[in-house]
Protein backbone atom coordinates (compact mmCIF):
# COMPACT_ATOMS: atom_id res chain seq x y z
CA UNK A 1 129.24 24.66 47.17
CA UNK A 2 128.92 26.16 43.78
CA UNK A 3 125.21 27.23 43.74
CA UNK A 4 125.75 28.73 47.59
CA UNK A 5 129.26 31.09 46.08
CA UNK A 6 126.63 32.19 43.65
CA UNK A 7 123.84 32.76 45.77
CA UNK A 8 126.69 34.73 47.64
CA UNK A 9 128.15 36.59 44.40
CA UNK A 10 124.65 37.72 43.75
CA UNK A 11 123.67 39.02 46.64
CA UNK A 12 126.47 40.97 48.05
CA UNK A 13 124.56 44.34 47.54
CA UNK A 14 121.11 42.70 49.71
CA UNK A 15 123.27 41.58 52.92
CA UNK A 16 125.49 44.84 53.46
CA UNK A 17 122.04 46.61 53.30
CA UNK A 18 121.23 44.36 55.76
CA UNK A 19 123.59 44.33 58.32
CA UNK A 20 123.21 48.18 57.80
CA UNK A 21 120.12 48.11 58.74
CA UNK A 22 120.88 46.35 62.10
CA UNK A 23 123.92 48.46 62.79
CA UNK A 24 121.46 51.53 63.35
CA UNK A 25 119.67 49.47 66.54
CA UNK A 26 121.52 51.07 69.19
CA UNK A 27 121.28 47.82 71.47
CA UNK A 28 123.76 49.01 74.49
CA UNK A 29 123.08 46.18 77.00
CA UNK A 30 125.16 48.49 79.33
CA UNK A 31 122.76 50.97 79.29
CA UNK A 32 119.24 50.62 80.55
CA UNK A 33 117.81 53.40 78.92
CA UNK A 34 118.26 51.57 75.70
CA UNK A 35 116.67 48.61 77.23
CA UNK A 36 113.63 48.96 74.38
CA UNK A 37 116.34 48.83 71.00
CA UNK A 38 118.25 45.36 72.79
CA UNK A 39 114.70 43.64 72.73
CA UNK A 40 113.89 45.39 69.09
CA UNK A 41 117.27 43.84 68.04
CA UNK A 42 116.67 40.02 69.66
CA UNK A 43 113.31 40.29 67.43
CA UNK A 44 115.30 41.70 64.38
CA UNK A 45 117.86 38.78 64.68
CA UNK A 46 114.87 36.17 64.82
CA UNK A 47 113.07 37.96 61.66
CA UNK A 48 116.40 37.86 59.57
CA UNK A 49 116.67 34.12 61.22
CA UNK A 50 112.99 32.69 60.12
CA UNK A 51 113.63 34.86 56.17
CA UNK A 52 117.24 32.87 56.05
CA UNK A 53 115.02 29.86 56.86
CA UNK A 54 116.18 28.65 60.01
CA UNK A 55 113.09 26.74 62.33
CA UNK A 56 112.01 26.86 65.60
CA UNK A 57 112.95 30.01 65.99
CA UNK A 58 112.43 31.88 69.56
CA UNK A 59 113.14 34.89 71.28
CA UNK A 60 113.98 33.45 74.44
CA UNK A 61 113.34 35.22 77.65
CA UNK A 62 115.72 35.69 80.69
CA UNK A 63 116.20 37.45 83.39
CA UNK A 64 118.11 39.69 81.58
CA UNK A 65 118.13 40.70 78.10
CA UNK A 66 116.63 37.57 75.68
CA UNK A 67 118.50 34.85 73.83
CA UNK A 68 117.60 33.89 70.25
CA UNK A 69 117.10 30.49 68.59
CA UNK A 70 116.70 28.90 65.94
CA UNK A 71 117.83 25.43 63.95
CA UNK A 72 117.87 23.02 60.36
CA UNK A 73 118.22 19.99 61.22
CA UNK A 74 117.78 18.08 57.88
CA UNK A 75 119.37 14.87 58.68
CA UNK A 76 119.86 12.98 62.39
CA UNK A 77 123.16 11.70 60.82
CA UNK A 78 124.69 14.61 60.08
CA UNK A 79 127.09 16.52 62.98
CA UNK A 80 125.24 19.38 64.09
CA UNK A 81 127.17 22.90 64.57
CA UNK A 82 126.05 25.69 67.14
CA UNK A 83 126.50 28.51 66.19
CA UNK A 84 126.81 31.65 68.92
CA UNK A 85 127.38 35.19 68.43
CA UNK A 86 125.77 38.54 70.16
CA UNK A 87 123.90 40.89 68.95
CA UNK A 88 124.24 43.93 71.86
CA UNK A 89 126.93 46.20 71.99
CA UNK A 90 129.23 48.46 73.53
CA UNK A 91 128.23 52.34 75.19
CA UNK A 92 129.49 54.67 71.76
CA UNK A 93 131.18 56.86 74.07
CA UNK A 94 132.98 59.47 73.53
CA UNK A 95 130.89 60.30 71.12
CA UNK A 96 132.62 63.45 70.05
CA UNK A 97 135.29 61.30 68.91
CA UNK A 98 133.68 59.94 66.28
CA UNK A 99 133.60 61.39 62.64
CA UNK A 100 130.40 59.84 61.67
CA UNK A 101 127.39 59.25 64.15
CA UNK A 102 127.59 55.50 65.66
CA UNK A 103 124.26 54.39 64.60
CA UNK A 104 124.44 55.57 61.62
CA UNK A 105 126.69 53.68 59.07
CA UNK A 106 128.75 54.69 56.65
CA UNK A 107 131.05 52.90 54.12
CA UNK A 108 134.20 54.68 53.79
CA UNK A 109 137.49 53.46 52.14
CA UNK A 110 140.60 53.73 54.37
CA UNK A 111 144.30 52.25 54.20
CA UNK A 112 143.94 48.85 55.45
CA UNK A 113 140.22 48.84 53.69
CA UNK A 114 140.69 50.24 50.33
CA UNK A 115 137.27 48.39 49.17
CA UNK A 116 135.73 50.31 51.96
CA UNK A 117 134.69 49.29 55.49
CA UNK A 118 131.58 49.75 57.76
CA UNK A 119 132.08 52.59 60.40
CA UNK A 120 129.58 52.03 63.14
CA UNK A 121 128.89 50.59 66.85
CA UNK A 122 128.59 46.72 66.69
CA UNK A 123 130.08 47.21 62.84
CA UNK A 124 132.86 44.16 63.92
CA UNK A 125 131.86 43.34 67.09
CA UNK A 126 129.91 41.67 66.84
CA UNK A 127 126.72 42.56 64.70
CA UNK A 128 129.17 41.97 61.20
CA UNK A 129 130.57 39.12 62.27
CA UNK A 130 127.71 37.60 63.60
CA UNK A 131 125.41 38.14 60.66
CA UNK A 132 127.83 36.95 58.50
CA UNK A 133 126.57 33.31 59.92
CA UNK A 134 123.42 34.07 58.98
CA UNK A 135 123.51 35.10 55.61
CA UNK A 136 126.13 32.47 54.70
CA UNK A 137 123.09 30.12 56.13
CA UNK A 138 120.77 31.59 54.46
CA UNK A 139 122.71 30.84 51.04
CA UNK A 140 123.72 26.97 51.76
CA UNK A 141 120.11 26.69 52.84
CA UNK A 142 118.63 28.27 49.81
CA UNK A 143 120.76 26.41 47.56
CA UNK A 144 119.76 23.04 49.11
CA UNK A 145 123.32 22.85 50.30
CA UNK A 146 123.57 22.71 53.74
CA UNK A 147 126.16 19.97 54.63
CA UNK A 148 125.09 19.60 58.50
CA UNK A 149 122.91 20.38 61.17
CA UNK A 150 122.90 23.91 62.43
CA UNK A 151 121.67 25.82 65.57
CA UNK A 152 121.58 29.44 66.37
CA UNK A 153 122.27 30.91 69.82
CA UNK A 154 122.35 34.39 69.65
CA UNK A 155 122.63 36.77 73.16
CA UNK A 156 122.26 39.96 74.10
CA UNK A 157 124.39 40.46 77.20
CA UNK A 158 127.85 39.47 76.09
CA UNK A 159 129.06 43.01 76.49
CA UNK A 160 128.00 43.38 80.64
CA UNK A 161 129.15 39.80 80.91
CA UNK A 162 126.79 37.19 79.49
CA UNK A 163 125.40 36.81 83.52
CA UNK A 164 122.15 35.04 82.22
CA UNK A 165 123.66 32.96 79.20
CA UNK A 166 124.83 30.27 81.99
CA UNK A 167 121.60 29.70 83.12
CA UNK A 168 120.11 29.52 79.88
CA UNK A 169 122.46 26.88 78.81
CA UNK A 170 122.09 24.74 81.69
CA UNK A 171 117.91 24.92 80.98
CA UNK A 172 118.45 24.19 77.61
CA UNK A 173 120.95 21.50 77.42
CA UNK A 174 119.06 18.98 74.94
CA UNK A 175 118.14 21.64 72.73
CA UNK A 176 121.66 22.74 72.35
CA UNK A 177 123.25 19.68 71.84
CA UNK A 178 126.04 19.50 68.99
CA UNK A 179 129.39 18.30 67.91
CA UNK A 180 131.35 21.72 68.08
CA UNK A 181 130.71 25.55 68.55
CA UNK A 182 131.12 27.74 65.77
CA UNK A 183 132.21 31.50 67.02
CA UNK A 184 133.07 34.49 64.81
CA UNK A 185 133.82 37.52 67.70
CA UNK A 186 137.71 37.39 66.99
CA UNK A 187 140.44 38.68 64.52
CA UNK A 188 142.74 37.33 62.45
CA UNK A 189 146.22 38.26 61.29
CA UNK A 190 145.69 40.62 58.34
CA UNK A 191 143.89 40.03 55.47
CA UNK A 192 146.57 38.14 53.66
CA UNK A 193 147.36 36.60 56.42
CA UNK A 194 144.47 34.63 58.00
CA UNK A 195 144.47 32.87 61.08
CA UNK A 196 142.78 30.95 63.53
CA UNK A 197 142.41 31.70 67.56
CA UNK A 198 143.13 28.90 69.48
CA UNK A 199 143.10 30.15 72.95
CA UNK A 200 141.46 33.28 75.32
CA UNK A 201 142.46 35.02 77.75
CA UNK A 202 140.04 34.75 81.17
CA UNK A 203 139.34 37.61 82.95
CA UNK A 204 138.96 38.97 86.61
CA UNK A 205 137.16 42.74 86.67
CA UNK A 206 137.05 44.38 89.92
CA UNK A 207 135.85 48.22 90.97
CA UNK A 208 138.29 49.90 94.05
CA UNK A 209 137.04 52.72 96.30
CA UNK A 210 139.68 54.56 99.28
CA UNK A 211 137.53 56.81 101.74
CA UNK A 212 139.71 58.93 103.34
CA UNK A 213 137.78 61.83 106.00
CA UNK A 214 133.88 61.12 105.99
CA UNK A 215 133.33 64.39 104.03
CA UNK A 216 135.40 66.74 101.68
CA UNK A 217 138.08 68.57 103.08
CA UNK A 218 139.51 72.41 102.27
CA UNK A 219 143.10 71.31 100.95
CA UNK A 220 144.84 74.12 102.89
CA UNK A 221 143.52 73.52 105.95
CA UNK A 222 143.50 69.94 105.75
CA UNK A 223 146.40 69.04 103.49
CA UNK A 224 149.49 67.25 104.47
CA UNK A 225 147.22 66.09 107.72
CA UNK A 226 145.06 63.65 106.87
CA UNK A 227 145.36 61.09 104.35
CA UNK A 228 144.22 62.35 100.60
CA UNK A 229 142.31 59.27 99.08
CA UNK A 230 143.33 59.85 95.26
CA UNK A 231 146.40 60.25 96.39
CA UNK A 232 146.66 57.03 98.24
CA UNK A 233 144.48 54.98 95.36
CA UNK A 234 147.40 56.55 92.64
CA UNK A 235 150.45 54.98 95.12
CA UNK A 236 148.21 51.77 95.56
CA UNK A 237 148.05 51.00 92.32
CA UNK A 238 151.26 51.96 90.94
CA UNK A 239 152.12 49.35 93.33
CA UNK A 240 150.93 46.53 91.90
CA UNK A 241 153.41 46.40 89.36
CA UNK A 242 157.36 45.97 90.01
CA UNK A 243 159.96 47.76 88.10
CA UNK A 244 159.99 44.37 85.31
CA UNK A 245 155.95 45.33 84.68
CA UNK A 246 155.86 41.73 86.67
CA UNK A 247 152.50 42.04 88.97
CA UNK A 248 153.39 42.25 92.59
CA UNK A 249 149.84 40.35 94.18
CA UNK A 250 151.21 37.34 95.75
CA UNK A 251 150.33 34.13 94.86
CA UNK A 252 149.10 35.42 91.33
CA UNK A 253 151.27 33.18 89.07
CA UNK A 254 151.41 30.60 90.92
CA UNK A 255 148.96 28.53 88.31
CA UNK A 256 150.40 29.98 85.10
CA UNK A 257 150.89 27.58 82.66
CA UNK A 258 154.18 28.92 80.63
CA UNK A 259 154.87 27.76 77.28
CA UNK A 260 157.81 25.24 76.25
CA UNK A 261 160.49 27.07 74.13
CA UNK A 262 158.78 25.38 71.23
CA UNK A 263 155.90 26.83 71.01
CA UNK A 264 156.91 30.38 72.18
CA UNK A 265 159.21 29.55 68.70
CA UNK A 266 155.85 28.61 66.91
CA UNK A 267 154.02 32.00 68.23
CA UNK A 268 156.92 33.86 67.13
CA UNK A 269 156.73 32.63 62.95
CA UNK A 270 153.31 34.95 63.05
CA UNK A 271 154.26 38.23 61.32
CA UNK A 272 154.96 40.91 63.58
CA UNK A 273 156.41 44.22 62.55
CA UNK A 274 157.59 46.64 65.57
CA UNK A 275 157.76 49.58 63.78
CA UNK A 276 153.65 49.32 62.31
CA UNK A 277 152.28 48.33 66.08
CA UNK A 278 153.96 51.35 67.24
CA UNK A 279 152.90 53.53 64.43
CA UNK A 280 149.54 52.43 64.28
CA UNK A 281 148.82 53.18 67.62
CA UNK A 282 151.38 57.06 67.17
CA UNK A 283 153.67 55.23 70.24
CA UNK A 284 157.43 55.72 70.11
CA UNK A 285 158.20 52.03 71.57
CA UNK A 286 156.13 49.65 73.59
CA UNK A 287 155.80 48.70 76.93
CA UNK A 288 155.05 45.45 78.86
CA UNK A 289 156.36 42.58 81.17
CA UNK A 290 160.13 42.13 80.66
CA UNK A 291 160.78 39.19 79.17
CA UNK A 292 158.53 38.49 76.90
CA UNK A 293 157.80 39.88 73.13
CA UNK A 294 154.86 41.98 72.72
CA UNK A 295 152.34 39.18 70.90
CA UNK A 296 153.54 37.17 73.68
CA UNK A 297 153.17 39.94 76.28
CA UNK A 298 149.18 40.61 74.54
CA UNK A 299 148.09 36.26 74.33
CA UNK A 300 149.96 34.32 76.82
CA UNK A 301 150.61 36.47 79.89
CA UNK A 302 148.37 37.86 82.24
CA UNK A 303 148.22 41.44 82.82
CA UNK A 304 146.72 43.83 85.02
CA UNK A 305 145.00 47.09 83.72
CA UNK A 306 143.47 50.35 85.39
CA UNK A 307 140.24 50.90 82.84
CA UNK A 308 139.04 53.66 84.38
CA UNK A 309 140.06 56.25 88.05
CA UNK A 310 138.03 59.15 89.47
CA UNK A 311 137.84 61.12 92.42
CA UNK A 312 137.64 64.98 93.45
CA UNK A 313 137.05 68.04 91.35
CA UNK A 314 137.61 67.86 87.60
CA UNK A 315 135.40 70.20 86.04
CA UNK A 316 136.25 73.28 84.62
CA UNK A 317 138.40 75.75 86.65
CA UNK A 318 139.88 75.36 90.22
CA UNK A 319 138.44 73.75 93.55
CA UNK A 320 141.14 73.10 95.83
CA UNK A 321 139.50 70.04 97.70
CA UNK A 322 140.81 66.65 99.41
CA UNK A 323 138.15 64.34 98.20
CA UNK A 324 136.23 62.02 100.52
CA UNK A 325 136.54 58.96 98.35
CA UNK A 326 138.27 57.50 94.88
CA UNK A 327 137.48 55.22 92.53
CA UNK A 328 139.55 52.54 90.34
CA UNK A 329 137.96 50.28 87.42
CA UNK A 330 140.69 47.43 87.64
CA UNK A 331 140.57 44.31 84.76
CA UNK A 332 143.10 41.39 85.05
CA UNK A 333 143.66 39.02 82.29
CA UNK A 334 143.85 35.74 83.06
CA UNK A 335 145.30 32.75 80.98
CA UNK A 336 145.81 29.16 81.57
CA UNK A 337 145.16 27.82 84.72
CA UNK A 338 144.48 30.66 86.41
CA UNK A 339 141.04 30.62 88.29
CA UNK A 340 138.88 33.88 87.83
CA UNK A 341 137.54 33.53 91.44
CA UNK A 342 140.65 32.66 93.24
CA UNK A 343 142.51 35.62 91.25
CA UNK A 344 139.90 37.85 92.56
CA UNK A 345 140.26 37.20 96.09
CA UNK A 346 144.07 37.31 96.09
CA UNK A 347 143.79 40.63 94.69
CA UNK A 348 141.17 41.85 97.39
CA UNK A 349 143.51 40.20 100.09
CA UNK A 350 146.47 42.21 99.03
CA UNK A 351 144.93 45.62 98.32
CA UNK A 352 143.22 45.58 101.45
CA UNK A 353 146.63 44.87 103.10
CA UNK A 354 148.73 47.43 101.38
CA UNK A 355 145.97 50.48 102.70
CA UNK A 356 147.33 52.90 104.95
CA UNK A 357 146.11 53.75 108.45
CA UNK A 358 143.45 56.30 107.63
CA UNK A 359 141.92 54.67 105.05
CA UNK A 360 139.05 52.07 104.26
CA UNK A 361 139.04 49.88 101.21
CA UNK A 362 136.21 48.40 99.12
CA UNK A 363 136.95 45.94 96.06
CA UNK A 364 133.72 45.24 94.44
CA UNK A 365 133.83 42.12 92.01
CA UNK A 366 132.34 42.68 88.79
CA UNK A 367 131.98 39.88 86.01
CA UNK A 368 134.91 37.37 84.90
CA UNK A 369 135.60 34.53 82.87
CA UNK A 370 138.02 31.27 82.71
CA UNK A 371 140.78 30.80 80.18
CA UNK A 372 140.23 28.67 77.48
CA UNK A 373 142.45 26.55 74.76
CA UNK A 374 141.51 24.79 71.34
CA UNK A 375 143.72 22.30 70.45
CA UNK A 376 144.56 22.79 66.60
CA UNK A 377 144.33 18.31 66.00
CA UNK A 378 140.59 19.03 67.18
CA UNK A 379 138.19 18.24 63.69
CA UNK A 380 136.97 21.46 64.40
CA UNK A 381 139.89 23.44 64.24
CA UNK A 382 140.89 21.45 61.13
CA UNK A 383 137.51 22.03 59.53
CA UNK A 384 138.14 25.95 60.41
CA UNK A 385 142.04 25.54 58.43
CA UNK A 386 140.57 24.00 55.46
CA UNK A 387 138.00 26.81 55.05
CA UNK A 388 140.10 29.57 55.20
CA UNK A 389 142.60 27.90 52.92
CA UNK A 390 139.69 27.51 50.65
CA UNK A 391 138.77 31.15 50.60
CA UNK A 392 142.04 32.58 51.46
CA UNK A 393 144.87 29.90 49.13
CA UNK A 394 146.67 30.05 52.27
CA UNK A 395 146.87 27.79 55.54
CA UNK A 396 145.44 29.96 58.42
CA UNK A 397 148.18 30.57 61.27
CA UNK A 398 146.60 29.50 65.05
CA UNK A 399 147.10 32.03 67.89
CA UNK A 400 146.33 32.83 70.96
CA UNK A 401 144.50 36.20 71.66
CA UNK A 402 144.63 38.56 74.10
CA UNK A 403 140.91 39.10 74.74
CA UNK A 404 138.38 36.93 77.03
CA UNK A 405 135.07 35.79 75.27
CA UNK A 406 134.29 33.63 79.41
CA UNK A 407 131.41 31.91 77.71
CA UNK A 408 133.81 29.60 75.44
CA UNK A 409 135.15 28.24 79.08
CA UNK A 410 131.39 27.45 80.16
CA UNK A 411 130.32 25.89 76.92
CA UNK A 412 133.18 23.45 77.76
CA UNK A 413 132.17 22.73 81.49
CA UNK A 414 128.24 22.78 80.28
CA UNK A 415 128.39 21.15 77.07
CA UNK A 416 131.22 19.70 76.95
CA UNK A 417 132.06 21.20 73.57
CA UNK A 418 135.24 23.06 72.43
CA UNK A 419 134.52 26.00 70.53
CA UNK A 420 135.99 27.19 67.02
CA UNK A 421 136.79 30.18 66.49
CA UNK A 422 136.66 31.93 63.03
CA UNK A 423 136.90 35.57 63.44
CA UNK A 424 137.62 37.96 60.30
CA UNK A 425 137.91 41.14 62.12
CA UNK A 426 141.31 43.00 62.45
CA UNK A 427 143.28 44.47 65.27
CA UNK A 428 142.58 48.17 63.79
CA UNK A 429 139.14 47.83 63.76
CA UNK A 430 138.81 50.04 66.51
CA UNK A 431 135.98 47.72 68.43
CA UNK A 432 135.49 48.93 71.66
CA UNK A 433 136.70 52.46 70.35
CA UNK A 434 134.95 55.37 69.16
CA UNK A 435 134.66 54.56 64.73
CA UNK A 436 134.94 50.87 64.96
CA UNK A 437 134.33 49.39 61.74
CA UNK A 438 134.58 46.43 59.16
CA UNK A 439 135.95 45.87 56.29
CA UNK A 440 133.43 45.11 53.31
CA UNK A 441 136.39 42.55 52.33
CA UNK A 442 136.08 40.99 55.68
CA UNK A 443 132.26 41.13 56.06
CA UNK A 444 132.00 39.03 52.40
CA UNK A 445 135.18 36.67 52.82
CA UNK A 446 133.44 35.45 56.00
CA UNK A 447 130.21 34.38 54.25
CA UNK A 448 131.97 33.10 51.65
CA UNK A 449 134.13 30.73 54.06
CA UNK A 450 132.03 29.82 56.95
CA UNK A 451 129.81 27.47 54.34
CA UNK A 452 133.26 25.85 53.95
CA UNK A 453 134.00 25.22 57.00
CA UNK A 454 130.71 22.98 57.06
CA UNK A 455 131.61 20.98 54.12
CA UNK A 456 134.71 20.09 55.60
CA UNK A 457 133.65 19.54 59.23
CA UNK A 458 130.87 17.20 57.53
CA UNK A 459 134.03 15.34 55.85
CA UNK A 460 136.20 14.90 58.60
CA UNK A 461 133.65 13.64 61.22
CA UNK A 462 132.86 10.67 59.24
């Protein structure tokens, strides 16, 4: 892969102005008033997809927000790799939190990133790391040395849940036929310290409203007599976990696969420092399921999270009211062999049961996903540990994350193809967060491993 490193090497400068110039789409699939920059940013992907030289390339309509394709196939003998990533984003909010506009990157140098990194929206997730994929395409393919077949699946609705990627996949099964899924919308380690994630988290998301009275009540006349619904929703929830952080919805680990004392000992040789994850995040000590260490607590546990709660007055000044109704945002991660659906309904079943007389609940079910696991004997993931070794002159470490990508599950069920995957970003890359960003080390390493991981995945399936 000589002449791709160099096609790499020498044009470093051309494919960070690139991505730049992607980062300043604002495609929020969240949002619908942005509805106009998703579509500009399928056809943007499909441009930068046909000038790599990728065929067949479509912007795919669904009943959502489009999928983009494209392919090389230069040789029916050859294992073909699909390759998905998504090219929409999360909401910037708040926006006042950020010290540079969100659609507007900037390359600033910081602690972790003394080379620099990429602040923006989408910078890591997953605009950076999905580009990477196509510019280190674009090099093997200029070079003539593109060691396999390669597909392109790109969406734009991963962030509100990927609801129309399923059906796309189903309709499309022959043209997305491969040997293995190539995914960079992870982390690794540190950037000495690569690594591989073999499993994700699933992931049940539910919304929670109390109604109390049928309008909003003067709290002096009315308080202490009728039942205040943010009030209620606050002793509700604090409910659902016991004094061990242990969730209290019955039935909910009933299908939890735990771990043999071996590999809990195999999770724990990953480098962990106490004293960093609490300073990093300006904590005094952490908190989680007792138990259990805090990697463990964050990969191979389920938890359950409030994401967001509203309800009453809270604007500026006083307004001494009993609200009508309040609101919950509630996510629960899910890991091996827990079932999205069935976790779901327990949860509706029990916080139904646990409201007071005086009360009426609604649990609205929002998107979720299924668990997933990579074995690390798979070709794939070996392919993946030979790459970064390549790049890196280090064996990558395999872990489990904490986060849910639910497509990787489906792929399985629909495909019937695990899914590597190769992510470069780092835990303090703020995705999600208001000045998410990427390293410029990360954004190159990546193209300069992923045509590796080809090579070797070419090797090892013969």
């Amino acid at each position: 892969m000589d002449k791709t490193q160099n096609y790499i090497s020498e044009n470093k400068e051309r494919f960070l102005d690139e991505l730049l110039e992607l980062l300043r789409i604002p495609s929020i699939s969240a949002d619908a008033a942005y509805a106009g920059d998703v579509q500009k940013t399928a056809e943007h992907i499909a441009d930068s997809l046909k000038k790599a030289g990728a065929e067949n390339v479509e912007v795919c309509p669904t009943a959502g927000y489009p999928v983009v394709y494209g392919d090389k196939m230069i040789d029916p003998s050859l294992p073909t790799v699909l390759v998905y990533g998504h090219y929409d984003v999360q909401p910037a909010d708040p926006i006042d939190l950020w010290t540079s506009p969100p659609f507007e990157p900037v390359v600033k140098k910081t602690d972790i990133h003394p080379d620099g990194a990429i602040f923006a929206r989408g910078a890591c997730d997953d605009k950076g790391q999905m580009f990477m994929h196509v510019k280190a395409f674009e090099a093997m393919v200029q070079s003539e040395e593109q060691p396999c077949n390669i597909k392109f699946m790109i969406e734009g609705e991963e962030e509100v849940g990927s609801e129309n990627l399923g059906v796309f996949v189903k309709e499309n099964k022959e043209r997305l036929k491969a040997d293995v899924i190539l995914v960079s919308d992870t982390g690794m380690l540190a950037n000495d310290v690569p690594s591989v994630t073999t499993g994700l988290r699933g992931l049940s998301y539910v919304e929670v409203e109390v109604t109390g009275p049928n309008r909003d009540l003067h709290s002096g006349l009315y308080g202490g007599c009728v039942a205040n619904p943010i009030n209620i929703l606050a002793k509700m929830i604090a409910s659902l976990h016991d004094e061990n952080n242990h969730i209290t919805i019955p039935g909910f680990y009933d299908k939890v696969v735990e771990l043999s004392d071996e590999e809990r000992a195999e999770m724990a040789k990953a480098p962990f420092s106490h004293e960093a994850y609490c300073k990093a995040l300006d904590m005094e000590d952490v908190y989680g399921e007792a138990g259990y260490s805090t990697p463990e607590r964050g990969s191979i546990r389920p938890t359950l999270d409030v994401n967001g709660i509203w309800g009453g007055y809270t604007g500026e000044g006083a307004k001494t009211v009993i609200a009508s109704k309040a609101y919950a945002k509630i996510s629960m991660r899910l890991v091996p062999d827990q079932d999205p659906v069935e976790i779901t309904n327990l949860f509706l079943n029990h916080f139904e049961s646990i409201a007071p007389k005086g009360t009426k609940v609604v649990v609205t079910p929002h998107h979720g996903g299924e668990p997933a696991v990579t074995p690390i004997d798979s070709i794939g993931y070996k392919a993946a540990s030979m790459a970064y070794e390549k790049t890196f002159g280090t064996k990558p470490i395999p872990v489990r994350s904490g986060g849910s990508i639910p497509i990787v599950a489906m792929f399985e069920k629909e495909l019937g193809l695990k899914t590597i995957l190769m992510g470069f970003g780092l835990d303090s890359d703020a995705i999600h967060s208001p000045n998410e960003h990427y390293g410029l080390f990360n954004y190159y390493r990546g193209i300069e491993t992923i045509p590796h991981f080809y090579v070797a995945f070419n090797e090892l399936s013969k």
